[in-house]
Protein backbone atom coordinates (compact mmCIF):
# COMPACT_ATOMS: atom_id res chain seq x y z
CA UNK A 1 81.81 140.00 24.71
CA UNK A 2 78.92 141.35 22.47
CA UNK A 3 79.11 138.20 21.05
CA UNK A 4 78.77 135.64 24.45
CA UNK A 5 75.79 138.63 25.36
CA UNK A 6 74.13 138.01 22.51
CA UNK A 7 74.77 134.34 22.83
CA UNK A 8 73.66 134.33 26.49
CA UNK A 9 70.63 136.34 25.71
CA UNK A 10 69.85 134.13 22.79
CA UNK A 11 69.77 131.19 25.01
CA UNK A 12 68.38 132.87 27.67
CA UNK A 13 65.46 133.91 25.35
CA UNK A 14 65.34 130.13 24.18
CA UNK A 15 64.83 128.85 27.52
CA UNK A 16 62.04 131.66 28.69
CA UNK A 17 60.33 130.85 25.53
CA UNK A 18 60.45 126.80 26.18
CA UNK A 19 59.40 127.75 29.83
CA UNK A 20 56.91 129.65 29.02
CA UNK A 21 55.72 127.25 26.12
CA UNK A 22 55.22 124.63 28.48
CA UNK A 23 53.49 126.81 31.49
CA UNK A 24 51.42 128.03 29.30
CA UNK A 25 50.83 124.45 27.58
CA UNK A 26 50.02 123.08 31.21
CA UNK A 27 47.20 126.13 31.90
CA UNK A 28 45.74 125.23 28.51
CA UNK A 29 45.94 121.80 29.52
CA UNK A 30 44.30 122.04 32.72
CA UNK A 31 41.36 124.55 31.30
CA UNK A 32 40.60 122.46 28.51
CA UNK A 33 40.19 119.22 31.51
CA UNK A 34 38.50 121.25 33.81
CA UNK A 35 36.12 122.39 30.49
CA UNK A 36 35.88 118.88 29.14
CA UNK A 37 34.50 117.47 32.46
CA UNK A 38 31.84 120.02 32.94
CA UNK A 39 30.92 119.53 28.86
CA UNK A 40 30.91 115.56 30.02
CA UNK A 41 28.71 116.08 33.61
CA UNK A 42 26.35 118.69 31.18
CA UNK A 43 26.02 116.25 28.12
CA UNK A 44 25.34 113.50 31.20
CA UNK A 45 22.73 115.33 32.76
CA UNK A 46 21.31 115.69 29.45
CA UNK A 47 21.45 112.51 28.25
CA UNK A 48 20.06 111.05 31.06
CA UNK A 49 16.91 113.43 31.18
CA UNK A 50 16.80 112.82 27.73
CA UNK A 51 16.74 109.19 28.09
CA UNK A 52 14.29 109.35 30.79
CA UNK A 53 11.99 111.18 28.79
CA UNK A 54 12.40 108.10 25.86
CA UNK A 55 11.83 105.21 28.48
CA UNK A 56 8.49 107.14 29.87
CA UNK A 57 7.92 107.62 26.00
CA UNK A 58 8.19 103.81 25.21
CA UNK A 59 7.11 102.71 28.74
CA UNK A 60 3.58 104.48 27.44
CA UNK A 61 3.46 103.06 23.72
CA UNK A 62 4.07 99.65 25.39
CA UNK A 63 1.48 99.90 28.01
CA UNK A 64 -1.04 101.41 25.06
CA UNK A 65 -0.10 98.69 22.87
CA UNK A 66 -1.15 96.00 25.67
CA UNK A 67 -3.58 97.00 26.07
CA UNK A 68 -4.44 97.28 22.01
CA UNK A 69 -3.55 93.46 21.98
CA UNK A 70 -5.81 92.68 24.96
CA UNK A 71 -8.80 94.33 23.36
CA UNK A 72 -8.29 92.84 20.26
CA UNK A 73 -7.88 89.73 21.15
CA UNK A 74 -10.77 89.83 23.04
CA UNK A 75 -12.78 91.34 20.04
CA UNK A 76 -11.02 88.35 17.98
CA UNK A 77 -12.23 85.71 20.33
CA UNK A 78 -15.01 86.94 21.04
CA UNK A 79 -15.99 86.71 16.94
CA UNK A 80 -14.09 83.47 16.61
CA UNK A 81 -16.90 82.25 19.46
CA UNK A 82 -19.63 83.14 17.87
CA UNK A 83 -18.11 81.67 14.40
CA UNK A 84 -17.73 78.37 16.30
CA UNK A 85 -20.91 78.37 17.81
CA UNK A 86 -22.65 79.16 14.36
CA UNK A 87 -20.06 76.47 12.06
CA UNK A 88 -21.10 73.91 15.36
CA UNK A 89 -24.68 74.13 14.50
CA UNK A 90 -24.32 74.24 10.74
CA UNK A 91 -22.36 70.75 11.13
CA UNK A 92 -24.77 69.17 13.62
CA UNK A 93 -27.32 69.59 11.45
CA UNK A 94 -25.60 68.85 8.67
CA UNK A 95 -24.53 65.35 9.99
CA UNK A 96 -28.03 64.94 11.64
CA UNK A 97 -29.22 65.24 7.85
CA UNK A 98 -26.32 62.94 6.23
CA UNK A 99 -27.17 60.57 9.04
CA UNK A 100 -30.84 60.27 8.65
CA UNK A 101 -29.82 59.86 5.08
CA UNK A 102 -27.65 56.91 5.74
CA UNK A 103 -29.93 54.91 8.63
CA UNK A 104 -32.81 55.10 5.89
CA UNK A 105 -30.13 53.93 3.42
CA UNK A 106 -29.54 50.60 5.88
CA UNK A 107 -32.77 50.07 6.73
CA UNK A 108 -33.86 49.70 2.59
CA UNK A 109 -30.32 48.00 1.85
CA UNK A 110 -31.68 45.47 5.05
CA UNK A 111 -35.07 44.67 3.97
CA UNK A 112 -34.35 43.85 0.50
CA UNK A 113 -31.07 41.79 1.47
CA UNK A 114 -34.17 40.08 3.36
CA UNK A 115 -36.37 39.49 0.91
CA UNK A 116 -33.56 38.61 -1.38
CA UNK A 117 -32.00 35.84 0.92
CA UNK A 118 -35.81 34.64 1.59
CA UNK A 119 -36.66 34.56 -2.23
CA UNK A 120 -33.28 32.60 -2.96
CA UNK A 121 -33.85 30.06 -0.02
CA UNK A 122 -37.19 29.37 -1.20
CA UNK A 123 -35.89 28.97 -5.07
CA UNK A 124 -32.86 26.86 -3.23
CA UNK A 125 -35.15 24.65 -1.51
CA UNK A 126 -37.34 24.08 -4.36
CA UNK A 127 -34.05 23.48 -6.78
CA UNK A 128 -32.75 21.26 -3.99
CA UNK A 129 -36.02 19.17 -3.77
CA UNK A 130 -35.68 18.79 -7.53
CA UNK A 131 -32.35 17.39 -7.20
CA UNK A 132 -33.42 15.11 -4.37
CA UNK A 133 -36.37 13.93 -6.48
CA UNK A 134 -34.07 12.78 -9.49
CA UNK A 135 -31.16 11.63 -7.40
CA UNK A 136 -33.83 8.91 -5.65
CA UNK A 137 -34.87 8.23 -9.11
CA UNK A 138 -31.25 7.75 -10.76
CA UNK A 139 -30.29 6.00 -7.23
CA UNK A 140 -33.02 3.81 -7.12
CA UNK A 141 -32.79 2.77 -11.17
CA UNK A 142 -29.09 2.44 -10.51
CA UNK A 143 -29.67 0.23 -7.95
CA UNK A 144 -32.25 -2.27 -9.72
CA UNK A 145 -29.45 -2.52 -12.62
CA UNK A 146 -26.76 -3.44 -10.08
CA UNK A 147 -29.31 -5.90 -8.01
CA UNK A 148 -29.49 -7.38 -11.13
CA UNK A 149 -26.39 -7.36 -12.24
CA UNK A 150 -25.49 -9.11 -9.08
CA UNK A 151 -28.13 -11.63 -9.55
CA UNK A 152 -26.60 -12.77 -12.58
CA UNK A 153 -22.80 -12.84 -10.61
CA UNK A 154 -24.89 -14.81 -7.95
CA UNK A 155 -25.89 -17.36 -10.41
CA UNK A 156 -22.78 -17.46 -12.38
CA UNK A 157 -20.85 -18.36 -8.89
CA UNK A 158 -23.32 -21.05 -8.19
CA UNK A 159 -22.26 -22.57 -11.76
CA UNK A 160 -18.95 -21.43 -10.78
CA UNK A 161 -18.88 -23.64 -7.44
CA UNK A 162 -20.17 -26.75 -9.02
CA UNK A 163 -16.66 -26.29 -11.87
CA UNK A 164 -14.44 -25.99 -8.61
CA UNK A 165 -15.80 -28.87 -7.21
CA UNK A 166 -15.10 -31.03 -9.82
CA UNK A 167 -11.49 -29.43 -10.79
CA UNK A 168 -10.83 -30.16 -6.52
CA UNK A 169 -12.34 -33.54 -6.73
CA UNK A 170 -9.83 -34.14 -10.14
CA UNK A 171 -7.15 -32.32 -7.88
CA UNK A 172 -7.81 -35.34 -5.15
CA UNK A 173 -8.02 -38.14 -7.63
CA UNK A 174 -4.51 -36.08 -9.12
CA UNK A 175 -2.99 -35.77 -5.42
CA UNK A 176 -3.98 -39.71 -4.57
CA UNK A 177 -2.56 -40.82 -7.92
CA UNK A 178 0.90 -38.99 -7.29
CA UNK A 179 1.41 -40.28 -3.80
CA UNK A 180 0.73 -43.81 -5.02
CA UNK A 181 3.45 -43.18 -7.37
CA UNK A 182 5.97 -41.69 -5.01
CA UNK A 183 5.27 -44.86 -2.12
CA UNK A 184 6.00 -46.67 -5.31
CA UNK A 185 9.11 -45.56 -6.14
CA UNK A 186 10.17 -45.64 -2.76
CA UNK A 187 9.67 -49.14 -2.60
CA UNK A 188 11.80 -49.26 -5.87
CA UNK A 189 13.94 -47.15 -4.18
CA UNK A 190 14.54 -49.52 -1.21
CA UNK A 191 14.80 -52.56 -3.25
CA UNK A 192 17.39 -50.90 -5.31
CA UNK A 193 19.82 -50.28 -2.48
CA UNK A 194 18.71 -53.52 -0.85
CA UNK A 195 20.15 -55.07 -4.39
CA UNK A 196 22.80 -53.05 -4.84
CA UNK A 197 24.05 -53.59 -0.82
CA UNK A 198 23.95 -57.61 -1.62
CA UNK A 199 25.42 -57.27 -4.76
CA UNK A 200 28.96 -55.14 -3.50
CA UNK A 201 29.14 -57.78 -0.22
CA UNK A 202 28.98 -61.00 -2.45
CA UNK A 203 31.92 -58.73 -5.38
CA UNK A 204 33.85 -58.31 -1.78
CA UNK A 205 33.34 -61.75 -0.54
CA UNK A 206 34.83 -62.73 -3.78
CA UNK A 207 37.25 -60.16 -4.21
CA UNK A 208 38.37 -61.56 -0.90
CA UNK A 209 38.64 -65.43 -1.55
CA UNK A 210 40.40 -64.52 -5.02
CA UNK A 211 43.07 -62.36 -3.07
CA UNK A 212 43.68 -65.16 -0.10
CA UNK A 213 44.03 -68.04 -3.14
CA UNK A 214 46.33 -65.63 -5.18
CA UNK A 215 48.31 -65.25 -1.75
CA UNK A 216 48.14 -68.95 -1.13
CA UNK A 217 49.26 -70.12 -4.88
CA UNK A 218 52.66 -66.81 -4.66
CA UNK A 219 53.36 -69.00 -1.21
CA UNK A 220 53.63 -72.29 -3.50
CA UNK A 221 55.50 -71.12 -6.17
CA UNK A 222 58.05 -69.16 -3.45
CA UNK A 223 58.37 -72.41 -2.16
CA UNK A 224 58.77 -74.82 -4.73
CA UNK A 225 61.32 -72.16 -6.57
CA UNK A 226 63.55 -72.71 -3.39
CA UNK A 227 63.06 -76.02 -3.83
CA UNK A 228 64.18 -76.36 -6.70
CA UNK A 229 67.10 -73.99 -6.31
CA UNK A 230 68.37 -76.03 -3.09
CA UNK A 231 68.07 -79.57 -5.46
CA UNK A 232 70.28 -77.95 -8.04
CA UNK A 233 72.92 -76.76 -5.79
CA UNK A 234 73.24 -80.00 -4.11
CA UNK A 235 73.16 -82.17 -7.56
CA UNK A 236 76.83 -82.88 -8.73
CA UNK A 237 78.36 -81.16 -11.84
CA UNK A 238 77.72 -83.83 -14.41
CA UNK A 239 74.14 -83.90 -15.05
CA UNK A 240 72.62 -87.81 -14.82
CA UNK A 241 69.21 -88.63 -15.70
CA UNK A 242 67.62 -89.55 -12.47
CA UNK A 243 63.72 -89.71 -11.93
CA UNK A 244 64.66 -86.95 -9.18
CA UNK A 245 65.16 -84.28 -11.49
CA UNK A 246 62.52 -85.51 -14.02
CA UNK A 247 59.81 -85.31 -11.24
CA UNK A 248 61.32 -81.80 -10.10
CA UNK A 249 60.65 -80.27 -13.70
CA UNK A 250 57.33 -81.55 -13.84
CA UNK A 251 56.28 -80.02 -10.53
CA UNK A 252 57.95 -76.92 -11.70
CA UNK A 253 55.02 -77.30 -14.83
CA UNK A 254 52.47 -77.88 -13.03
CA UNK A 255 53.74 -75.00 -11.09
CA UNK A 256 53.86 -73.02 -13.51
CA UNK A 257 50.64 -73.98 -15.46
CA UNK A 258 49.14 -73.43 -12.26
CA UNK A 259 50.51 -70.08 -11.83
CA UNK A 260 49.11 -69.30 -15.38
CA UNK A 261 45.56 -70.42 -14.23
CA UNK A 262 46.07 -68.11 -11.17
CA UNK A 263 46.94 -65.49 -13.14
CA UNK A 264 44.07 -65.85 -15.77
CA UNK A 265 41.97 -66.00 -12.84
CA UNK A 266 43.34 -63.15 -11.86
CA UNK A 267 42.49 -60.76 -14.72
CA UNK A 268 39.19 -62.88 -14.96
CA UNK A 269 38.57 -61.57 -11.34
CA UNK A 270 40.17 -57.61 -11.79
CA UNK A 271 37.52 -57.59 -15.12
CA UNK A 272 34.98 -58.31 -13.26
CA UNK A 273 35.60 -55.80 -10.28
CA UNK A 274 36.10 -53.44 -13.13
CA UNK A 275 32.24 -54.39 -14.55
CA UNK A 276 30.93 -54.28 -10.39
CA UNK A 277 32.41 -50.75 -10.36
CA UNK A 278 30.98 -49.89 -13.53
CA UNK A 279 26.99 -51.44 -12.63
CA UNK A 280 27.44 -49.74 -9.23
CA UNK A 281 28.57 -46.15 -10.90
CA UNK A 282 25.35 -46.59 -13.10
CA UNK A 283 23.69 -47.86 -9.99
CA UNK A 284 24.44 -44.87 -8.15
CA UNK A 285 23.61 -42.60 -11.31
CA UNK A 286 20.14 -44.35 -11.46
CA UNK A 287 19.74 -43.47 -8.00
CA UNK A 288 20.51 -39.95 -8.63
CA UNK A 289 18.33 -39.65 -11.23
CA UNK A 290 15.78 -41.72 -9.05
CA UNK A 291 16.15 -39.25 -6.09
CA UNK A 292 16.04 -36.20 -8.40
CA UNK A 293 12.49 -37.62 -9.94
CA UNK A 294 11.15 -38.57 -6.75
CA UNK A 295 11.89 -34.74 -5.09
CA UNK A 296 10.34 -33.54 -8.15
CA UNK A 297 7.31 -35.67 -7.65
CA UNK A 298 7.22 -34.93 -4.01
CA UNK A 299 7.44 -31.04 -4.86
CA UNK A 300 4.81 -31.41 -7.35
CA UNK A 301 2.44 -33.24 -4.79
CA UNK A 302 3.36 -30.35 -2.04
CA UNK A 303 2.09 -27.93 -4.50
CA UNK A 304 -0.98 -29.87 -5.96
CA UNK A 305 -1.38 -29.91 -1.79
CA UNK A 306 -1.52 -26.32 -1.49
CA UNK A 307 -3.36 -25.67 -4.66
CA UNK A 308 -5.65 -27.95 -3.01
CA UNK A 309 -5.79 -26.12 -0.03
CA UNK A 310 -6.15 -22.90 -2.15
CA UNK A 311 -9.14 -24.17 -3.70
CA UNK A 312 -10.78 -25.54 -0.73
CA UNK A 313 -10.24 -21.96 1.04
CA UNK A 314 -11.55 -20.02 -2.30
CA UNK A 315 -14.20 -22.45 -1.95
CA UNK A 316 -15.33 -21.91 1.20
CA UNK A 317 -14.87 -18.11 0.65
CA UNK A 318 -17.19 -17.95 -2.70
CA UNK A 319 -19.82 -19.95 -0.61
CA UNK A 320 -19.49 -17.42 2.10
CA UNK A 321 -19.49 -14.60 -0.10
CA UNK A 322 -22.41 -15.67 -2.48
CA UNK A 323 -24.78 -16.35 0.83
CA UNK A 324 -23.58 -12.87 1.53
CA UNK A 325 -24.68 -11.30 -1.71
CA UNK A 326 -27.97 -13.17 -1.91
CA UNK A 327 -28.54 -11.80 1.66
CA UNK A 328 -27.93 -8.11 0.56
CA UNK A 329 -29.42 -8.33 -2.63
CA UNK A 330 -32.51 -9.77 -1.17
CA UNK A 331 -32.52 -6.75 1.85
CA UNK A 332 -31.31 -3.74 -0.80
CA UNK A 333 -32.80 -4.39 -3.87
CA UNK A 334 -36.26 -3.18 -4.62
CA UNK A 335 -37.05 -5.99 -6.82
CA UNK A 336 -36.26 -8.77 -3.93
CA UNK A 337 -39.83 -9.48 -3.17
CA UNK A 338 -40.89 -10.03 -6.68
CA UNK A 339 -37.65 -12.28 -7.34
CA UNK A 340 -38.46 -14.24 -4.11
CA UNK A 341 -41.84 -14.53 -5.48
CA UNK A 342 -41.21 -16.00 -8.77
CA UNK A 343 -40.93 -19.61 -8.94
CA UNK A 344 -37.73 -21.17 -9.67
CA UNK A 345 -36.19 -23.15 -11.92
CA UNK A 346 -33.46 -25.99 -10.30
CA UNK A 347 -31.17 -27.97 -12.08
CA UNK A 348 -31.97 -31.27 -10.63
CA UNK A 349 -30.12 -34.79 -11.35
CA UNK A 350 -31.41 -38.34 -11.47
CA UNK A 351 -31.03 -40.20 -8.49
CA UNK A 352 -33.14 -43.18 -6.87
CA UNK A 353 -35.52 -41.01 -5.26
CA UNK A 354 -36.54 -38.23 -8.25
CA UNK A 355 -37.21 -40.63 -10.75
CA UNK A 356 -35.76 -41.05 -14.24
CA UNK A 357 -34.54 -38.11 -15.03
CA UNK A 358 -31.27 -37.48 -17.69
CA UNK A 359 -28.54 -35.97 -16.86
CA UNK A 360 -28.41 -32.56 -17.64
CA UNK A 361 -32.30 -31.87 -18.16
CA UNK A 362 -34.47 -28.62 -16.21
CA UNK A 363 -37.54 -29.11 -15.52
CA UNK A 364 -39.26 -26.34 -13.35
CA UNK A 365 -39.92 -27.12 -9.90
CA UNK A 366 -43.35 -26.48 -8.09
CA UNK A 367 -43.10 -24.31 -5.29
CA UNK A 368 -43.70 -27.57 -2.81
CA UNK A 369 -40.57 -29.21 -3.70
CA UNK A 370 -38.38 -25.64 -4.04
CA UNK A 371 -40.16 -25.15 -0.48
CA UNK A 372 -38.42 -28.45 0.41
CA UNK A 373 -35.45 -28.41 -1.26
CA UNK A 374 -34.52 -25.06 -0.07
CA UNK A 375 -35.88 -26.31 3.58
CA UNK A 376 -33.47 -29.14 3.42
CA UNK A 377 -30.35 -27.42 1.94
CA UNK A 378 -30.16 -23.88 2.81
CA UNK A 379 -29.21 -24.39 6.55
CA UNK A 380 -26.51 -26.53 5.69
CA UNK A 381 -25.04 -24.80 2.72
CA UNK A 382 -25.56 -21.00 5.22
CA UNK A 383 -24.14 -23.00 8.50
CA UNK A 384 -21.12 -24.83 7.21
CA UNK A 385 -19.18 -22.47 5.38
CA UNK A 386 -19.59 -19.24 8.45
CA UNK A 387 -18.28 -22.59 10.73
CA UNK A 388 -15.29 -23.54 8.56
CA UNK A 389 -14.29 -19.72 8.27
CA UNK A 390 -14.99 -19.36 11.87
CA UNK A 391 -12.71 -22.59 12.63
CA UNK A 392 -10.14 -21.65 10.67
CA UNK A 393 -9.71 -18.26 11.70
CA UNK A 394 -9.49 -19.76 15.20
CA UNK A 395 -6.62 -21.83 14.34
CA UNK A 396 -4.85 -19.18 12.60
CA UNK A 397 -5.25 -17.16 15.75
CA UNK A 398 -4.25 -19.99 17.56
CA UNK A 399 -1.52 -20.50 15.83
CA UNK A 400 -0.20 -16.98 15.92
CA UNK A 401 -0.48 -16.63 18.99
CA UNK A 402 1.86 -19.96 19.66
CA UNK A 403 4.62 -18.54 17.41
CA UNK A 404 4.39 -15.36 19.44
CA UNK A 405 4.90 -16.79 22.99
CA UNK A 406 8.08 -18.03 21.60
CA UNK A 407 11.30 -16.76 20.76
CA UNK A 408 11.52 -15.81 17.22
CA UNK A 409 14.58 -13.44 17.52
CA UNK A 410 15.19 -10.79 14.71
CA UNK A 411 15.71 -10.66 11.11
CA UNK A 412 17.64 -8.15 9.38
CA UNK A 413 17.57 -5.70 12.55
CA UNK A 414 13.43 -6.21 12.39
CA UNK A 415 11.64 -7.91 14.92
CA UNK A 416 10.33 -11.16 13.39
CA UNK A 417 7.16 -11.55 15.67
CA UNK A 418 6.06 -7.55 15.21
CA UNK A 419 6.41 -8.31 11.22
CA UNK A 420 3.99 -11.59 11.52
CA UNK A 421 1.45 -9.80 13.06
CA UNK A 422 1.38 -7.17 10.99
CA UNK A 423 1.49 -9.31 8.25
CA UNK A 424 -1.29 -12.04 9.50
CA UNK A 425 -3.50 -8.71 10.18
CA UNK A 426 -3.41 -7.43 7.08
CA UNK A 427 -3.87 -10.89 5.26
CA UNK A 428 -6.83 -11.91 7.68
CA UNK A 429 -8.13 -7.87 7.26
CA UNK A 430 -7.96 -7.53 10.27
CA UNK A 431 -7.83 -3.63 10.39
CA UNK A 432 -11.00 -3.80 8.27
CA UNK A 433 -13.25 -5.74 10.47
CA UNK A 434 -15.27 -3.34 13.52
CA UNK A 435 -15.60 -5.77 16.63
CA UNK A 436 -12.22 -8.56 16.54
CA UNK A 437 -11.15 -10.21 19.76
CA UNK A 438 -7.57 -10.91 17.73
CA UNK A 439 -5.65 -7.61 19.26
CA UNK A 440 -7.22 -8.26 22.54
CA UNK A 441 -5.59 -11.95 22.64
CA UNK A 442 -2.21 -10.54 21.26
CA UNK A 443 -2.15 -7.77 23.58
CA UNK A 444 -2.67 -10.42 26.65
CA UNK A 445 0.21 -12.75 25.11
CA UNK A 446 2.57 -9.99 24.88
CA UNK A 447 1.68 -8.92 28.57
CA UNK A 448 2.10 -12.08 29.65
CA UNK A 449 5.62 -12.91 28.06
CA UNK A 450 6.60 -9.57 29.36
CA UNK A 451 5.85 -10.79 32.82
């Protein structure tokens, strides 16, 4: 019993302790809140007068240093003004100076650029007029030597132009010669096949008769076989001499010898088809070679026709040309009035009317008979060739203008009639010439064929 006492007051004891353990836990608990929030509400309070205190602290060190910034700035600006204002005059007058220095560095660089382009257009000018002075001289030397030189062309034509007359007048004796020969051997020609047509009728006329009598005499003998073949079949067997038989052998001879004859004639007549067919091959190879010679000649006199032409046209153009010259050299060279002035020396030849003079021989003529002479001559010899050329430029238009109006077709995908002109242009120079009616005529032909 001691025992469950002791017990029970042991656990008794236990449980006051744990009761009061945790009473006096929640008492210590609840001071030690109650204790904590006044310690937090005091250190609160503090703080916040504390921090109050800071912010008036810093709101006054801010304010003081505005107002530190504001004054210095306005000190700085206030210096940086007057710096400005003092650097700004320093420069202006600075560049003023540099300026000055520069205007008065123009104005010398200007004047002597003056001077200097007024000194070198005067030594220019003077090295100009220099040049002009010995380019007159060098132009007007070089011309005397080329007057000259053309005089002597001038005269050298003239000689030339008597040479082509006599080389066209050979060319005419040449051309008149030639077509005497071909009307010649045309007439040969004619009388050849005239011969030779006369000759194969009479060798067929023959040929003919000779067939019809070899006909005739194969008829005879045919018939005079079956004579003879019907007289032997109706003689009896044993043979008789009777004049009957006697005259049917000899008609059988004279058959036969005339058959022989026939046939002699025969080959007489094939030999001499054989020597017809022969003369008529050489015949016809005459003719061939007569043909061949006769195109030859006619080609030859076709081009002594055009080298005739040629001449005639070269001819006309040297005339042309040296009345040209002589006109220019006697307008550009200096030395034309002295070389009109000079008397002349004329190569003239004997006729009825000069006297007897050789053939060949100068003499100097007086200045009355050059005056005539040149009276007489120089209109014709300045008049007829400008006509000729002007008459045969005509007909060459004319002509062109004929082959244009018809139509020529094209060649080769080019236009035929575009290709003439061009071509007649440039051969006639055309293009070269300043005033030409020629395009004006084409232009009216094509218009017109167009209509």
């Amino acid at each position: 019993m001691a025992e469950l006492d002791a017990r029970r007051a042991e656990v008794l004891g236990n449980a006051a302790r744990i009761i009061q353990r945790q009473m006096r836990t929640y008492i210590a608990r609840k001071e030690y809140i109650l204790i904590r929030k006044a310690a937090i509400q005091l250190q609160a309070c503090w703080r916040a007068l504390s921090a109050c205190k800071q912010f008036e602290i810093l709101r006054r060190e801010a304010a003081a240093l505005k107002i530190q910034k504001d004054f210095r700035c306005f000190v700085a600006s206030k210096s940086y003004q007057t710096l400005r204002a003092s650097a700004i005059n320093l420069q202006t007058g600075l560049r003023a100076m540099t300026a000055r220095d520069e205007f008065r560095y123009r104005k010398q660089t200007k004047a002597a650029i003056f001077i200097q382009a007024h000194y070198r257009c005067y030594k220019a000018y003077s090295y100009y007029k220099s040049l002009q002075k010995s380019v007159l001289y060098t132009q007007c030397c070089w011309r005397r030597r080329v007057a000259r030189k053309e005089l002597r062309t001038l005269k050298m034509a003239a000689r030339e132009t008597g040479a082509l007359k006599e080389a066209k007048d050979k060319l005419e004796k040449r051309v008149e010669e030639l077509t005497w020969r071909l009307q010649l051997e045309k007439r040969l020609r004619t009388e050849l096949e005239e011969t030779k047509a006369q000759e194969t009728a009479k060798l067929q006329d023959a040929l003919r008769m000779m067939q019809i009598q070899i006909d005739e005499a194969n008829a005879k003998v045919i018939k005079e076989r079956e004579a003879a073949r019907k007289a032997i079949e109706e003689a009896p067997p044993v043979v008789k001499e009777t004049p009957v038989i006697i005259q049917d052998t000899e008609k059988i001879d004279s058959l036969t010898a005339e058959v022989g004859s026939l046939k002699a004639l025969l080959s007489n007549q094939k030999q001499e088809v054989e020597e017809a067919r022969k003369s008529l091959i050489e015949a016809d190879a005459k003719n061939a070679d007569l043909m061949k010679k006769f195109e030859d000649v006619e080609k030859r006199a076709e081009q002594l026709q055009e080298s005739n032409q040629r001449l005639e046209e070269k001819l006309s153009n040297m005339e042309s040309e040296n009345q040209v010259l002589r006109q220019q050299a006697l307008t550009m060279s200096p030395t034309g009035k002295s070389i009109s002035a000079r008397p002349r020396t004329m190569i003239i030849q004997r006729t009825p009317e000069n006297g007897n003079i050789q053939n060949g021989e100068t003499r100097l003529a007086t200045p009355e008979t050059t005056h005539v002479l040149s009276n007489s001559r120089e209109p014709e010899s300045e008049e007829k060739p400008q006509k000729s050329l002007n008459e045969k430029q005509q007909e060459n238009q004319d002509l062109l203008i004929k082959c244009i109006t018809q139509d020529l077709g094209f060649s080769g995908g080019k236009p035929v009639a575009a290709l003439l002109i061009y071509k007649c242009l440039l051969h006639w120079r055309s293009f070269e010439v300043e005033r030409t009616t020629v395009f004006d005529r084409i232009i009216q032909t094509i218009a017109s064929a167009i209509e």
